[in-house]
C-alpha atoms as a PDB file:
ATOM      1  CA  UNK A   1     -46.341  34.875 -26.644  1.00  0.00           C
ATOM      2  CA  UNK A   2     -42.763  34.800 -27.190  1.00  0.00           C
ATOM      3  CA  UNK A   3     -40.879  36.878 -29.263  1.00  0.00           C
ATOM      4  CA  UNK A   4     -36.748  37.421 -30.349  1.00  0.00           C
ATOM      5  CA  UNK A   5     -35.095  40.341 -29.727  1.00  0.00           C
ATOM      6  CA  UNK A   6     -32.138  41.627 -31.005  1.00  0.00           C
ATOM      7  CA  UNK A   7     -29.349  43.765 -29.498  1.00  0.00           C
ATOM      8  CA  UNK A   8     -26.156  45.535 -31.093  1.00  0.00           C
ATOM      9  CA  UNK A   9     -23.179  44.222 -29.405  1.00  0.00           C
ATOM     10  CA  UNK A  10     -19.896  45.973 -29.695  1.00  0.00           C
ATOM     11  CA  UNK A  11     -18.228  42.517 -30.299  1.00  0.00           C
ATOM     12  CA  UNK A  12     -20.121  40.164 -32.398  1.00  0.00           C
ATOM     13  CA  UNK A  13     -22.549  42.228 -33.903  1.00  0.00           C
ATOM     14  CA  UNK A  14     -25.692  41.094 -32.777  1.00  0.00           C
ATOM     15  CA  UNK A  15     -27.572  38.979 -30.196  1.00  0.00           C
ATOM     16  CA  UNK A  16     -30.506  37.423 -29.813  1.00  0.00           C
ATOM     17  CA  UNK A  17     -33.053  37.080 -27.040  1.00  0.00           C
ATOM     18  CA  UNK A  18     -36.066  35.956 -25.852  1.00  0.00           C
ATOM     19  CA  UNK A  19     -38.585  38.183 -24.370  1.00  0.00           C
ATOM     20  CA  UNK A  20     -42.232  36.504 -23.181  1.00  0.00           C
ATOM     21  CA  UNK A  21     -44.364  39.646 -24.148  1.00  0.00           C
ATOM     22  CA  UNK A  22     -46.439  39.173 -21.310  1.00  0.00           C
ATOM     23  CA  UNK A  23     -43.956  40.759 -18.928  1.00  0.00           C
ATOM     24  CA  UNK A  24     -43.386  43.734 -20.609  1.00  0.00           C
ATOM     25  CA  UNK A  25     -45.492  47.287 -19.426  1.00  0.00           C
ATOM     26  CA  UNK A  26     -47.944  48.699 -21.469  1.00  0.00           C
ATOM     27  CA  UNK A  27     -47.123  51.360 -23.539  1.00  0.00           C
ATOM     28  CA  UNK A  28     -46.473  51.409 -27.249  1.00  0.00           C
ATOM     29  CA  UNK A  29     -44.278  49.220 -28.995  1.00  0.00           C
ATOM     30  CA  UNK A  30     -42.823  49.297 -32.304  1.00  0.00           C
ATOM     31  CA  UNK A  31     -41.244  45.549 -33.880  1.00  0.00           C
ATOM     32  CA  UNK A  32     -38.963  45.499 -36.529  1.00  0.00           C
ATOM     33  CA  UNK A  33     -40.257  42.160 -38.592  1.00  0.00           C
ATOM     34  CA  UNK A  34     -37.865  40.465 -41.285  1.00  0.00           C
ATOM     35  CA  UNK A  35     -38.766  37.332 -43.546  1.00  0.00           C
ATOM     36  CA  UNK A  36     -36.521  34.771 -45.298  1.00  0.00           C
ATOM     37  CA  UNK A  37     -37.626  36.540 -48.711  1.00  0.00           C
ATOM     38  CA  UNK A  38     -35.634  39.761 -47.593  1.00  0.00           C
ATOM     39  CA  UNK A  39     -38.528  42.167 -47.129  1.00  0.00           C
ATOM     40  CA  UNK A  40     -38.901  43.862 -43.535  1.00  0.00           C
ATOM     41  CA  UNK A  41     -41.882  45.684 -41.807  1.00  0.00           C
ATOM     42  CA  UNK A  42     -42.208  47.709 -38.813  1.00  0.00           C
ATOM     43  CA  UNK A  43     -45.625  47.248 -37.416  1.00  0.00           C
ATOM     44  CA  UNK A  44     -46.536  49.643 -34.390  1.00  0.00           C
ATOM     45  CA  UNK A  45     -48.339  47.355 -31.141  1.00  0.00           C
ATOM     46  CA  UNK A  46     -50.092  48.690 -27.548  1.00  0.00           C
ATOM     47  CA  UNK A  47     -49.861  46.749 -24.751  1.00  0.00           C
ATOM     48  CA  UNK A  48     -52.364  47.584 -22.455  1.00  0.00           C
END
């Protein structure tokens, strides 16, 4: 599974990346999720 993730940068703002959750370690994550209709979520994810 793929998912975007995105980094302050001093210049521009923000920017965007890919990151193929599969190579990440396990541990506890925590993803910031934003929809079109302007609400936003955090939802807190283990990867084991």
């Amino acid at each position: 599974m793929m998912i975007s993730k995105k980094t302050a940068n001093d210049h521009t703002g923000y920017v965007s990346e890919r990151i193929d959750v599969s190579t990440l370690p396990s541990g506890i994550y925590f993803a910031h999720i934003s929809c079109d209709c302007g609400k936003q979520l955090t939802e807190k994810f283990v990867i084991r």
